[in-house]
PDB file of N, CA and C in Angstrom:
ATOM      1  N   UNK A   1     -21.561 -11.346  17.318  1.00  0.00           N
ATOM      2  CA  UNK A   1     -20.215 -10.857  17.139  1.00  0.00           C
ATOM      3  C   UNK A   1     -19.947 -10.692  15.647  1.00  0.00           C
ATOM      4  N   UNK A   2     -19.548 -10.024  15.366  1.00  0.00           N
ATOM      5  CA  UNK A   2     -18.858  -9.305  13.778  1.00  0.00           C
ATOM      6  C   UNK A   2     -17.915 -10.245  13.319  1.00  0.00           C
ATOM      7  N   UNK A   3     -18.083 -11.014  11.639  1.00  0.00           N
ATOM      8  CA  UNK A   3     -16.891 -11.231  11.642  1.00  0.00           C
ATOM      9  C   UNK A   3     -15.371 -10.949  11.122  1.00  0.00           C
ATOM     10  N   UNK A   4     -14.479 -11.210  11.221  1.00  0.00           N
ATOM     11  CA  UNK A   4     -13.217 -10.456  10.866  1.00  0.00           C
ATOM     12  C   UNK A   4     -13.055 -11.761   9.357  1.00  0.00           C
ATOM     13  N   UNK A   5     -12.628 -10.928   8.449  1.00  0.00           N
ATOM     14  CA  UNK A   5     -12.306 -11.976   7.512  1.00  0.00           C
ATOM     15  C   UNK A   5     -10.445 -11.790   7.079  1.00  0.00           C
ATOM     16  N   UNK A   6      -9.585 -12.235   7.469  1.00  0.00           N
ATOM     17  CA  UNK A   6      -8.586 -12.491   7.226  1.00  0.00           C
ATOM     18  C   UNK A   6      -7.810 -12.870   6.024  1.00  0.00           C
ATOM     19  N   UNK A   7      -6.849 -12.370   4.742  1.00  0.00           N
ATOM     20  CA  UNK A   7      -7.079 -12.667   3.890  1.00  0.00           C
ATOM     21  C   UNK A   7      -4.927 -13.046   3.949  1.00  0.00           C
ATOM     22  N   UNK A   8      -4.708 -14.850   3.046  1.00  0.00           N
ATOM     23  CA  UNK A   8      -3.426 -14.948   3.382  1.00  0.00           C
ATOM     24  C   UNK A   8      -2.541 -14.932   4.241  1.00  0.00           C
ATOM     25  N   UNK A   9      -3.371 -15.177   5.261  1.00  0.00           N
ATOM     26  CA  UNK A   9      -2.443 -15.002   6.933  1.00  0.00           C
ATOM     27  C   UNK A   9      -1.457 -15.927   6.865  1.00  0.00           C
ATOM     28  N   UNK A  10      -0.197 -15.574   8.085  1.00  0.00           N
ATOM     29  CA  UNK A  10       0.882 -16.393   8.032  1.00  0.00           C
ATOM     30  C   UNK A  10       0.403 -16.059  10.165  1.00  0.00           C
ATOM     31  N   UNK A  11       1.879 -16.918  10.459  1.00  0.00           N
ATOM     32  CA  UNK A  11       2.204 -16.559  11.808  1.00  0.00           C
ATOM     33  C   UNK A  11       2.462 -14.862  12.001  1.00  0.00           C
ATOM     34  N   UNK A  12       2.976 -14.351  11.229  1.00  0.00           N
ATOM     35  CA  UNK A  12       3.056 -12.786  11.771  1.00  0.00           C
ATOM     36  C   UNK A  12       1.981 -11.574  11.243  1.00  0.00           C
ATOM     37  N   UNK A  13       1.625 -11.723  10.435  1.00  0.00           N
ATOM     38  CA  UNK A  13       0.702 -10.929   9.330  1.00  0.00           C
ATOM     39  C   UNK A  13      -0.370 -11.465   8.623  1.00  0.00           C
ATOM     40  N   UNK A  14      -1.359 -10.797   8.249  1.00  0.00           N
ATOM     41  CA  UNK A  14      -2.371 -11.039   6.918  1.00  0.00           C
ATOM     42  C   UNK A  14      -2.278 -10.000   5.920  1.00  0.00           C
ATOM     43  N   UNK A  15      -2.443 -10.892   4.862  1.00  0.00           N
ATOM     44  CA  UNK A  15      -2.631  -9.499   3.315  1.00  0.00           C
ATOM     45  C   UNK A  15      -3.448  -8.468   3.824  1.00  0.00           C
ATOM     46  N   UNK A  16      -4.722  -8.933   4.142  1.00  0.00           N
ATOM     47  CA  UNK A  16      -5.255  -7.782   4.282  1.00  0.00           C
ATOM     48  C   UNK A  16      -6.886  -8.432   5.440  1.00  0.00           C
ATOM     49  N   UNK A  17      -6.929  -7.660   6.200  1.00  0.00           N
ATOM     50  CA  UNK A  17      -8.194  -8.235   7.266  1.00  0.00           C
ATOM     51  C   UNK A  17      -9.567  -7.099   6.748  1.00  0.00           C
ATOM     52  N   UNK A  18     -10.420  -7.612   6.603  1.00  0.00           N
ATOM     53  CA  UNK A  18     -11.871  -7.142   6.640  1.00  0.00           C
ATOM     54  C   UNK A  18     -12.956  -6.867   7.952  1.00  0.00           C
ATOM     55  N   UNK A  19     -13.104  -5.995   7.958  1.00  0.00           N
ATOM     56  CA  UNK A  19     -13.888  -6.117   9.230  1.00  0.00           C
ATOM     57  C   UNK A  19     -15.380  -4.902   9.068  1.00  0.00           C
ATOM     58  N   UNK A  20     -16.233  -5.010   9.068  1.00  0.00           N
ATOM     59  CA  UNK A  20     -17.108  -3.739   9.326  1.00  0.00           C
ATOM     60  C   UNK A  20     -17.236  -3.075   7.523  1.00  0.00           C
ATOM     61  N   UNK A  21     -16.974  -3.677   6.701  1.00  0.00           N
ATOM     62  CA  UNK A  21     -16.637  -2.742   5.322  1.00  0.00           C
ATOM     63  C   UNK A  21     -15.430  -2.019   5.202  1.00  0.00           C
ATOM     64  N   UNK A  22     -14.644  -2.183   6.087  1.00  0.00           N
ATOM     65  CA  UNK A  22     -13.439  -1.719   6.189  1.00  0.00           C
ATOM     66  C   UNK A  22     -11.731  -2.630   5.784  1.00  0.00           C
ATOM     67  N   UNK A  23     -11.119  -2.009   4.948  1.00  0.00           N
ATOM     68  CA  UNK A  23     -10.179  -2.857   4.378  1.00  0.00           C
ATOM     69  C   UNK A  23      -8.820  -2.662   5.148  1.00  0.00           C
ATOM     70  N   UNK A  24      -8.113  -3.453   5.961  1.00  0.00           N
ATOM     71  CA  UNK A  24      -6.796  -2.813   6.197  1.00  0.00           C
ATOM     72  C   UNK A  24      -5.948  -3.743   5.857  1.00  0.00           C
ATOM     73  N   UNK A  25      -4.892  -3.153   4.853  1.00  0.00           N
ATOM     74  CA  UNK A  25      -3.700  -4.075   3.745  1.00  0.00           C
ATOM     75  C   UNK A  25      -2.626  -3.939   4.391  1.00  0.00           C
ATOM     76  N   UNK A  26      -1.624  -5.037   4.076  1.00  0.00           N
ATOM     77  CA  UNK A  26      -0.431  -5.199   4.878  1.00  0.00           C
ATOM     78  C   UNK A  26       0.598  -3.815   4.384  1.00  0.00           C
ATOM     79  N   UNK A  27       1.765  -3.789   4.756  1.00  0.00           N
ATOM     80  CA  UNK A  27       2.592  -3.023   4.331  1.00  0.00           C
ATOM     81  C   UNK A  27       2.960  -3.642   2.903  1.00  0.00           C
ATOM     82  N   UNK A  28       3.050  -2.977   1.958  1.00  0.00           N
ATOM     83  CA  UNK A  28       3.399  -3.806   0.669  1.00  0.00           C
ATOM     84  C   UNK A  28       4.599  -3.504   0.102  1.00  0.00           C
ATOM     85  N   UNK A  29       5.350  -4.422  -0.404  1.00  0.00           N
ATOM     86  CA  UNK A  29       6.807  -3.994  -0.878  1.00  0.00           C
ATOM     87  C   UNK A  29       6.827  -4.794  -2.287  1.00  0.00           C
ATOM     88  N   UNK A  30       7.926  -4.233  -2.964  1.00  0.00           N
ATOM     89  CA  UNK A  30       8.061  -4.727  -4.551  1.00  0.00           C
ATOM     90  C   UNK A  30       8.624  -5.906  -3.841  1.00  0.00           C
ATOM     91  N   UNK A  31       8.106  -7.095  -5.204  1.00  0.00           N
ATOM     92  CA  UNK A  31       8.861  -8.374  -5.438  1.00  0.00           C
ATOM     93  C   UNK A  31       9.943  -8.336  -5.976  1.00  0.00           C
ATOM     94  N   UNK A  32      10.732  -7.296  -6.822  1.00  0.00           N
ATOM     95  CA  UNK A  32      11.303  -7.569  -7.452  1.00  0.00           C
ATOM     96  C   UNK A  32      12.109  -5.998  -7.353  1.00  0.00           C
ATOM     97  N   UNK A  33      12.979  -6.103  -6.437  1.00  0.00           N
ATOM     98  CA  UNK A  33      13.823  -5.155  -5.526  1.00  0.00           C
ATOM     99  C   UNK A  33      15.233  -5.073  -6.283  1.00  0.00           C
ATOM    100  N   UNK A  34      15.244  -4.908  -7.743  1.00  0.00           N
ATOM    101  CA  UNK A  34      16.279  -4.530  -8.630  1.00  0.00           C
ATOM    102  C   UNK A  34      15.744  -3.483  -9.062  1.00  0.00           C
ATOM    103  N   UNK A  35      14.157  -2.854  -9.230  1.00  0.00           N
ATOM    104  CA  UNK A  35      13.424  -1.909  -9.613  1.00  0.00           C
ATOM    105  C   UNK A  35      13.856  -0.957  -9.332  1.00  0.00           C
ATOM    106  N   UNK A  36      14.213   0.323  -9.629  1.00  0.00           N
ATOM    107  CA  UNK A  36      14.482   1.584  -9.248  1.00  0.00           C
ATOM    108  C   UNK A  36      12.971   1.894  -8.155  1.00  0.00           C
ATOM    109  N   UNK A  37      12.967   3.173  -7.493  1.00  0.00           N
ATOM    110  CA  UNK A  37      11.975   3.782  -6.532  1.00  0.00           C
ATOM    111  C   UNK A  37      10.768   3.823  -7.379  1.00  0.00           C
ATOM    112  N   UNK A  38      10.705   4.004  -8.072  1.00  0.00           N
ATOM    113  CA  UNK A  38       9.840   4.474  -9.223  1.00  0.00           C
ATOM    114  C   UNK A  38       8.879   2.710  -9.795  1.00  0.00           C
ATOM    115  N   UNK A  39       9.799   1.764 -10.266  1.00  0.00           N
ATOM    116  CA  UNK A  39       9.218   0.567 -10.498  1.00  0.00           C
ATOM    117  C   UNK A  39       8.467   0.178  -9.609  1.00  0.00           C
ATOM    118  N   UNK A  40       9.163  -0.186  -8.721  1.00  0.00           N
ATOM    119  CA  UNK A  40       9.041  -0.593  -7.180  1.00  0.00           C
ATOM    120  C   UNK A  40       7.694   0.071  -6.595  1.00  0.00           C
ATOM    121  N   UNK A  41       7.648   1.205  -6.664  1.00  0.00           N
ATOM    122  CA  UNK A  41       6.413   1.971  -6.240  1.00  0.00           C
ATOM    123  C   UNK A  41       5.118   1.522  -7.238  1.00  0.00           C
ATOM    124  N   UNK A  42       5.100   1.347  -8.499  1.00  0.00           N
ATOM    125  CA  UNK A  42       4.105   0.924  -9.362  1.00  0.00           C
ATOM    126  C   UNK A  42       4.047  -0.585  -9.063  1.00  0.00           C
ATOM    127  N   UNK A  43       4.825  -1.231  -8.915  1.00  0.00           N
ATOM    128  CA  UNK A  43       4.495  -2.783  -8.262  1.00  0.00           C
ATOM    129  C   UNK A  43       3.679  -2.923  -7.621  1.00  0.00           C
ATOM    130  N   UNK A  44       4.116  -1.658  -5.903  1.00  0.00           N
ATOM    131  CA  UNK A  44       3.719  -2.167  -4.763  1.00  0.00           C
ATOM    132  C   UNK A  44       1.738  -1.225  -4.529  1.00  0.00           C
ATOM    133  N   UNK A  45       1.962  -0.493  -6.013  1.00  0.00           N
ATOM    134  CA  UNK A  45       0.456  -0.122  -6.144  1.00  0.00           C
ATOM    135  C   UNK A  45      -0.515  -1.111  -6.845  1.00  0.00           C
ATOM    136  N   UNK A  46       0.003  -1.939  -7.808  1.00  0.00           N
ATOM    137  CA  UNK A  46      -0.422  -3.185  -8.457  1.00  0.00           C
ATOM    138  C   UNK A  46      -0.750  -4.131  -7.286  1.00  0.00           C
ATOM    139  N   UNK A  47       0.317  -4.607  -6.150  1.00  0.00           N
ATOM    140  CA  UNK A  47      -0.332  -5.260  -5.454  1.00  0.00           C
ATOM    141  C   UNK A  47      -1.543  -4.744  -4.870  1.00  0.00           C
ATOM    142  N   UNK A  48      -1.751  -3.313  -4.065  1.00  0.00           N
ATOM    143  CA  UNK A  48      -2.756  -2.846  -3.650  1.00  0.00           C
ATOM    144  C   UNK A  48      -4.155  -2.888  -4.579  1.00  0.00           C
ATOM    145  N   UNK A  49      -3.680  -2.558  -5.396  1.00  0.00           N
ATOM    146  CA  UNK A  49      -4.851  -3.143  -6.787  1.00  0.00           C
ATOM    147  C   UNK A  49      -5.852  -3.990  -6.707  1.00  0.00           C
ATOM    148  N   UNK A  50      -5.328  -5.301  -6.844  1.00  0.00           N
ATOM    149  CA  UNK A  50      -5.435  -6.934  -6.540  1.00  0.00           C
ATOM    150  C   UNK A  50      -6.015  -7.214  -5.194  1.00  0.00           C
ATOM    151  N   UNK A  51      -5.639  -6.555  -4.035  1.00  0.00           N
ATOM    152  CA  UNK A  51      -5.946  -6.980  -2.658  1.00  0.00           C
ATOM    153  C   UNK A  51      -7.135  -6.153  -2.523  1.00  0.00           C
ATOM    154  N   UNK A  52      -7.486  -5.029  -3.304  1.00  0.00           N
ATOM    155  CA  UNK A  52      -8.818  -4.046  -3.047  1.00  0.00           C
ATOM    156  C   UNK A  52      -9.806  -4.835  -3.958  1.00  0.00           C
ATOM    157  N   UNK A  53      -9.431  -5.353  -4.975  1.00  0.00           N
ATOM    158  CA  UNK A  53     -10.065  -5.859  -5.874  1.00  0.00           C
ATOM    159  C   UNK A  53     -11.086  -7.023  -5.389  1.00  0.00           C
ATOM    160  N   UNK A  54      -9.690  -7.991  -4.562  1.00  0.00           N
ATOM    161  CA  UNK A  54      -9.975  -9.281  -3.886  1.00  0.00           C
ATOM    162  C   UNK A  54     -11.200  -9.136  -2.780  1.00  0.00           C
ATOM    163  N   UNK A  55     -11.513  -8.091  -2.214  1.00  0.00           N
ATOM    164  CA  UNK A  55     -12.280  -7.497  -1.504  1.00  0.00           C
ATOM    165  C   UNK A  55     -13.276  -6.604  -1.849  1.00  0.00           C
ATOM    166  N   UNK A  56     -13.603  -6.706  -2.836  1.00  0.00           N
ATOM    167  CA  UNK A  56     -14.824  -5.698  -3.225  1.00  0.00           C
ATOM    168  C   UNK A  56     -14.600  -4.680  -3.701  1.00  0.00           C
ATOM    169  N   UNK A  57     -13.403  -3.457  -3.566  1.00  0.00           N
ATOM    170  CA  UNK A  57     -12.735  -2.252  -3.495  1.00  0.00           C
ATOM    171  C   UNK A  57     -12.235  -1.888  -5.019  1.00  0.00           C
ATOM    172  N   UNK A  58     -12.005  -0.654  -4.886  1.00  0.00           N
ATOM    173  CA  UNK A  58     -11.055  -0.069  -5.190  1.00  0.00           C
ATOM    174  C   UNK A  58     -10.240   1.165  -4.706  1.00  0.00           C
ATOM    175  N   UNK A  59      -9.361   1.628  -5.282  1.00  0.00           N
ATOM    176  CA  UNK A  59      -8.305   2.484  -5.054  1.00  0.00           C
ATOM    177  C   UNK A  59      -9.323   4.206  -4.536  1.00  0.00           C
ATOM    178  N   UNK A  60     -10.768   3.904  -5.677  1.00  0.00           N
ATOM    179  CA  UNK A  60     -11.572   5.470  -5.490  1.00  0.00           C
ATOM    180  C   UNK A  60     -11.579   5.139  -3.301  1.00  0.00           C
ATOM    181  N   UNK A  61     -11.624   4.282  -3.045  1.00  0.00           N
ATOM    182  CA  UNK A  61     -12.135   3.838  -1.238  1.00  0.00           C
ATOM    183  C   UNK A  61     -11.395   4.164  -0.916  1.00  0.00           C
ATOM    184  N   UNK A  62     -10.003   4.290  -1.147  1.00  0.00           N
ATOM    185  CA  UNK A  62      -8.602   4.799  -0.185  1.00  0.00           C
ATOM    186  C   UNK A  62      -9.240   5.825   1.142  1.00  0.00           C
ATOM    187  N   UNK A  63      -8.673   5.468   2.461  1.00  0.00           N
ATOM    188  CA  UNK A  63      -9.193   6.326   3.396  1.00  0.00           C
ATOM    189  C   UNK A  63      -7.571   7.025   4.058  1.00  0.00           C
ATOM    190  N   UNK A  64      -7.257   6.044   4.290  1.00  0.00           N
ATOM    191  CA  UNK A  64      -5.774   6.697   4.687  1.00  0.00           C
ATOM    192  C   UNK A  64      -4.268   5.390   3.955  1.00  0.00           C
ATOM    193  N   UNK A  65      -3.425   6.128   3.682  1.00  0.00           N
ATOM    194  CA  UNK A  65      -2.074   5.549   3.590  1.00  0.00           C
ATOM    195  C   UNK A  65      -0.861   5.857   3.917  1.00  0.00           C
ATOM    196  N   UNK A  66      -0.069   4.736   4.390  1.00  0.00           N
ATOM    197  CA  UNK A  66       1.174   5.183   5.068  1.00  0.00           C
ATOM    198  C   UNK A  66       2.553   4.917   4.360  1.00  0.00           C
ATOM    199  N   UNK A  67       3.692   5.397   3.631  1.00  0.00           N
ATOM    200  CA  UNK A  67       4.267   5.741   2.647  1.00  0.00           C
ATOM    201  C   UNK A  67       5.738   5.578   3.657  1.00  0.00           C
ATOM    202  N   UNK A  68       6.386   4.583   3.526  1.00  0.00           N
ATOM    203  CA  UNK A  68       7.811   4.730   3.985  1.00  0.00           C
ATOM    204  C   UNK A  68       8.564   4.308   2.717  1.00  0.00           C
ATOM    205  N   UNK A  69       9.645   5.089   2.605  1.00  0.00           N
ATOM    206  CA  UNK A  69      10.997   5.338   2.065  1.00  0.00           C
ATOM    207  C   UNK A  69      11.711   5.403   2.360  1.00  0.00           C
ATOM    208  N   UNK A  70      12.924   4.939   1.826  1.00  0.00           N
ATOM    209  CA  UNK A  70      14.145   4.406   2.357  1.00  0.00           C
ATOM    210  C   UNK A  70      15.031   5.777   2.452  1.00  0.00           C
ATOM    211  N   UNK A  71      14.866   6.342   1.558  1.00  0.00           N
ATOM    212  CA  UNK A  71      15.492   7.885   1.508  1.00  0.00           C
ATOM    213  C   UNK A  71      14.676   8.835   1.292  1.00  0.00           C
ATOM    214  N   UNK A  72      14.649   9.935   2.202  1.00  0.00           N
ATOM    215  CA  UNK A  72      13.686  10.578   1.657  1.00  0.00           C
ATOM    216  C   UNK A  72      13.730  11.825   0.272  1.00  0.00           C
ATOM    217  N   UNK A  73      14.676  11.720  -0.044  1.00  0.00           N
ATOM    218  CA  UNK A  73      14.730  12.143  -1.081  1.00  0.00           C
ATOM    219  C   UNK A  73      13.587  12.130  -2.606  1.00  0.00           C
ATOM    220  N   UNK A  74      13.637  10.594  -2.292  1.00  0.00           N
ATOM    221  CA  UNK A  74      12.682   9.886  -3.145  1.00  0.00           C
ATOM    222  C   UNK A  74      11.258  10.115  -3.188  1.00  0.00           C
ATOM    223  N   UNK A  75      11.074  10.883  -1.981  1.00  0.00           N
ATOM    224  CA  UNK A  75       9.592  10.997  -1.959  1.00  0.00           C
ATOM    225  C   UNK A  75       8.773  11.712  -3.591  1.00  0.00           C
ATOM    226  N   UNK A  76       9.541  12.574  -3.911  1.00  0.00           N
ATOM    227  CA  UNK A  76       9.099  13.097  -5.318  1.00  0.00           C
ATOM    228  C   UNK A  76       9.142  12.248  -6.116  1.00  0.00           C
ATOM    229  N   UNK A  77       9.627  11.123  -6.657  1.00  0.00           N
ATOM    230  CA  UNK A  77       9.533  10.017  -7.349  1.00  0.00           C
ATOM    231  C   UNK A  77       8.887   8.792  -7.219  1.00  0.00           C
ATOM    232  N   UNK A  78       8.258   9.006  -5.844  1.00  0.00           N
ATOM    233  CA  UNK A  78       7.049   8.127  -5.652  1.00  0.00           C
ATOM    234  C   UNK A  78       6.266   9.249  -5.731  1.00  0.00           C
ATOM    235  N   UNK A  79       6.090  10.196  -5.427  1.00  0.00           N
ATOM    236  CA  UNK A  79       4.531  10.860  -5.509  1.00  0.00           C
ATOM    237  C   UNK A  79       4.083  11.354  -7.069  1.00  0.00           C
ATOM    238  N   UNK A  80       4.768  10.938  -7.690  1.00  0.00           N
ATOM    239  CA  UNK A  80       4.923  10.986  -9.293  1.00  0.00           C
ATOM    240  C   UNK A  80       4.108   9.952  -9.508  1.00  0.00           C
ATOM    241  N   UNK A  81       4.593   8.505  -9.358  1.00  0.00           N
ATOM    242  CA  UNK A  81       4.151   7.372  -9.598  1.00  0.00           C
ATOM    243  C   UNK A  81       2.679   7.680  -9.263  1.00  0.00           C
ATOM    244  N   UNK A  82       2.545   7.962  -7.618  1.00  0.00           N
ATOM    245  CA  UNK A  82       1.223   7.581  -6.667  1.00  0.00           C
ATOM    246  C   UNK A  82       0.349   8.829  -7.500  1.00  0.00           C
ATOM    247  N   UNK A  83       0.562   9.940  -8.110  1.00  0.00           N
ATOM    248  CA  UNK A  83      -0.129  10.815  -8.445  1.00  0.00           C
ATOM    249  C   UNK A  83      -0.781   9.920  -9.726  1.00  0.00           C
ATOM    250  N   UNK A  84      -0.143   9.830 -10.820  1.00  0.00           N
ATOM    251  CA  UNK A  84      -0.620   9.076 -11.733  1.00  0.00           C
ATOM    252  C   UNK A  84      -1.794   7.759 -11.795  1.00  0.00           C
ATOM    253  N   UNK A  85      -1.306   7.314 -10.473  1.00  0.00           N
ATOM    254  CA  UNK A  85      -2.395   6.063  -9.704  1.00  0.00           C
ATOM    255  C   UNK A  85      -3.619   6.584  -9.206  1.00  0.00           C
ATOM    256  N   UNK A  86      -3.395   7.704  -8.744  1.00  0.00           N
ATOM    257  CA  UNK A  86      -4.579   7.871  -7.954  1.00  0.00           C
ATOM    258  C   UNK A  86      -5.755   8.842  -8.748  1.00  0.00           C
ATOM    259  N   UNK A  87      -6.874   8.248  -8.437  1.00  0.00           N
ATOM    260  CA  UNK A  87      -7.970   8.789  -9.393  1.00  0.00           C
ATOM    261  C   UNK A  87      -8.019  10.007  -8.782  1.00  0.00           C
ATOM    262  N   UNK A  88      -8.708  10.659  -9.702  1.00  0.00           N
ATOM    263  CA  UNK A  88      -9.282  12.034  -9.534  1.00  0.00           C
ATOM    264  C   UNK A  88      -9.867  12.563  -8.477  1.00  0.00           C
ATOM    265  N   UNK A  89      -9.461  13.844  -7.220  1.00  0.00           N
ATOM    266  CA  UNK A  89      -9.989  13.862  -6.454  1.00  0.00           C
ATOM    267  C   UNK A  89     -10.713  12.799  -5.446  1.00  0.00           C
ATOM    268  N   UNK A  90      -9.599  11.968  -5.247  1.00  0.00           N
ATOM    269  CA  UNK A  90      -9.634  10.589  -4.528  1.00  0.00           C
ATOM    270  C   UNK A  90      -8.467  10.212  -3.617  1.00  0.00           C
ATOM    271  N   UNK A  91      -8.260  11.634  -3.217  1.00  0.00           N
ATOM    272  CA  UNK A  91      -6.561  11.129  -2.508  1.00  0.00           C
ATOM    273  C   UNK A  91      -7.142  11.065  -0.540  1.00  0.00           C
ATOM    274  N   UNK A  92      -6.650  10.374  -0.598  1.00  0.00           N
ATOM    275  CA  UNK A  92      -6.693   9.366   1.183  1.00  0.00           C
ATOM    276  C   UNK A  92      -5.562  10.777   1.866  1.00  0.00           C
ATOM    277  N   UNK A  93      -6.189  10.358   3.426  1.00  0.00           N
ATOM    278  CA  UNK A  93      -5.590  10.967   4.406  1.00  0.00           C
ATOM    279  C   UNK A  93      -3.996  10.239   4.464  1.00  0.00           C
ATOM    280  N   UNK A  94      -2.663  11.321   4.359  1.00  0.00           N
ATOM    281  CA  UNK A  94      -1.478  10.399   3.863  1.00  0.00           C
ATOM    282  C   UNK A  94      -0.407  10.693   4.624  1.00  0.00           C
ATOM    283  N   UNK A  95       0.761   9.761   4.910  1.00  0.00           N
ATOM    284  CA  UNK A  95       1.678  10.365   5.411  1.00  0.00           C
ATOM    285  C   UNK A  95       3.355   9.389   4.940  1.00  0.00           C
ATOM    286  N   UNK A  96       4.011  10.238   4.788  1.00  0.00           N
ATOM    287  CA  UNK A  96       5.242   9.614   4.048  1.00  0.00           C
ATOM    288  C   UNK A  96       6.316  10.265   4.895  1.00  0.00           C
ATOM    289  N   UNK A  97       7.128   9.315   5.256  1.00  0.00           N
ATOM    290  CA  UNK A  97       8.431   9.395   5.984  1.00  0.00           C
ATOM    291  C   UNK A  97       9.484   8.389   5.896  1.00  0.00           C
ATOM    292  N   UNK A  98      10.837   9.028   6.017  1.00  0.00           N
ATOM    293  CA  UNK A  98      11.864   8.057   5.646  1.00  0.00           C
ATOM    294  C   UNK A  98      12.014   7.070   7.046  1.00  0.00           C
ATOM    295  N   UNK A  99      12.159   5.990   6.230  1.00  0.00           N
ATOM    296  CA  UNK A  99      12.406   4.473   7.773  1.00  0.00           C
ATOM    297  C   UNK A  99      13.442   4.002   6.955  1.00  0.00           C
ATOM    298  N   UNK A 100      14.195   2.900   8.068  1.00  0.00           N
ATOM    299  CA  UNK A 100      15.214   1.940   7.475  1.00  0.00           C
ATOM    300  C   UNK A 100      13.936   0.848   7.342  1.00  0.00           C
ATOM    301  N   UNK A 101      14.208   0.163   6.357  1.00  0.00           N
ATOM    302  CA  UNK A 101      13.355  -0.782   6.287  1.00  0.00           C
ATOM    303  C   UNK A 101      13.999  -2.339   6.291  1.00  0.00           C
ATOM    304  N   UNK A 102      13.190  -3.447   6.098  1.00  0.00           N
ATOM    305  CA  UNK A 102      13.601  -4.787   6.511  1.00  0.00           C
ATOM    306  C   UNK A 102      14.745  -5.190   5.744  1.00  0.00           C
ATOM    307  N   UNK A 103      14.943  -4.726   4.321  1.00  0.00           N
ATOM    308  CA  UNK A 103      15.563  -5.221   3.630  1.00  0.00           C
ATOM    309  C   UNK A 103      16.448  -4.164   2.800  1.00  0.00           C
ATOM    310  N   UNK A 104      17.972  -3.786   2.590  1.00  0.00           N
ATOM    311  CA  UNK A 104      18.274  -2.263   2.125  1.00  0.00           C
ATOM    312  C   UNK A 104      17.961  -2.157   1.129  1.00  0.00           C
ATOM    313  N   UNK A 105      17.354  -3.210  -0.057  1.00  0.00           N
ATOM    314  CA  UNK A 105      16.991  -3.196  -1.270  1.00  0.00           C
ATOM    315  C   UNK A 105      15.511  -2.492  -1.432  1.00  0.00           C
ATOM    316  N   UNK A 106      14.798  -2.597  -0.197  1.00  0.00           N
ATOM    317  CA  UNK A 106      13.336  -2.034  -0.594  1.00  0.00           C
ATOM    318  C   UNK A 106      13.313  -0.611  -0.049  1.00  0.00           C
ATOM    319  N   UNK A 107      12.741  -0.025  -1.246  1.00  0.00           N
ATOM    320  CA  UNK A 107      13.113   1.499  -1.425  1.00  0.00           C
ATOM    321  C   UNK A 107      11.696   2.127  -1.038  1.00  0.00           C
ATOM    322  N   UNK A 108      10.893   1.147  -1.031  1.00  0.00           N
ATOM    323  CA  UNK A 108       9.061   1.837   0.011  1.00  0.00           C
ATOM    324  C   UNK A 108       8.423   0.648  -0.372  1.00  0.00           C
ATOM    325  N   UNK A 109       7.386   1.151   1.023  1.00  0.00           N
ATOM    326  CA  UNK A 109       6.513   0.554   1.128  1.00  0.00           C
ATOM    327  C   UNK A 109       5.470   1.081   1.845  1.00  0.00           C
ATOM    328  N   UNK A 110       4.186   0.931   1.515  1.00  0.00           N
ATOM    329  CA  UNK A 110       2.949   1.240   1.550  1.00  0.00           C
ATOM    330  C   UNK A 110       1.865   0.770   2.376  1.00  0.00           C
ATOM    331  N   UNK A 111       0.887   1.115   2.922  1.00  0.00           N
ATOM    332  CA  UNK A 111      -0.318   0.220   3.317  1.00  0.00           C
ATOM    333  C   UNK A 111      -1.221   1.543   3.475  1.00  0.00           C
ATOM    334  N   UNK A 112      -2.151   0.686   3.251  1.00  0.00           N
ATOM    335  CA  UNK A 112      -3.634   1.916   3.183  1.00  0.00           C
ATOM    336  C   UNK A 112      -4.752   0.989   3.637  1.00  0.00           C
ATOM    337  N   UNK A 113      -5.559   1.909   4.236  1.00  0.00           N
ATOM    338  CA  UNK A 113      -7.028   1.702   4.667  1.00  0.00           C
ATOM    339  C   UNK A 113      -8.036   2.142   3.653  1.00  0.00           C
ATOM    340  N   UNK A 114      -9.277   1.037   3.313  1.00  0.00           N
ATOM    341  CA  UNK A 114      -9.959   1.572   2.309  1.00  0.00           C
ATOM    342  C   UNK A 114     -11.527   1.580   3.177  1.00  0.00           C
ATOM    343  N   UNK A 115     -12.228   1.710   2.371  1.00  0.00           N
ATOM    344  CA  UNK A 115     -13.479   0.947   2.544  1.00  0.00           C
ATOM    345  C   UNK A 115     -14.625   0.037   1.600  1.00  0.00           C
ATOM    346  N   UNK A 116     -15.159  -0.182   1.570  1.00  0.00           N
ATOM    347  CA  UNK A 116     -15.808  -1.039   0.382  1.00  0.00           C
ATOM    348  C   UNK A 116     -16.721  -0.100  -0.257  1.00  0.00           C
TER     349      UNK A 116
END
């Protein structure tokens, strides 16, 4: 049997589970939800950073990511940010849509599939 490596688990979630060379990261949100869309979005790519890192990865592995915003308005002001982040001819299968999210202060949040 294969094993699953689990990374920071609680009762509802893990940072991020390993399985097969395959990375899948939690939904990620800024810590620090005074940030405009724009901060907030470079945070919650810093965390992704760290958790690809923690795993062998990087950002070039991105396979797919999922992009919610609180308004969608904003989407141009994160894809500003995420453009700048993302390496060269390295952009993941993507999709961005406005959700209410857990908290009215968090203005997106993210999760992506990589691979090692």
């Amino acid at each position: 049997m294969s094993r699953i490596i689990r990374t920071e688990s609680n009762p509802i979630l893990s940072k991020a589970v390993e399985f097969h060379g395959f990375l899948y990261l939690q939904g990620c949100t800024a810590h620090d939800l005074s940030k405009d869309v724009r901060g907030q979005t470079a945070e919650v790519l810093e965390q992704i950073d760290a958790l690809l890192e923690a795993h062998g990865s990087d950002k070039t592995r991105l396979l797919q990511a999922l992009i919610w915003v609180k308004d969608i308005r904003d989407r141009e002001s994160v894809n500003e940010v995420w453009r700048n982040w993302l390496p060269a001819n390295a952009a993941p299968a993507r999709a961005c849509v406005e959700a209410k999210l857990a908290d009215a202060r968090i203005l997106v949040e993210i999760m992506v599939t990589a691979c090692k």
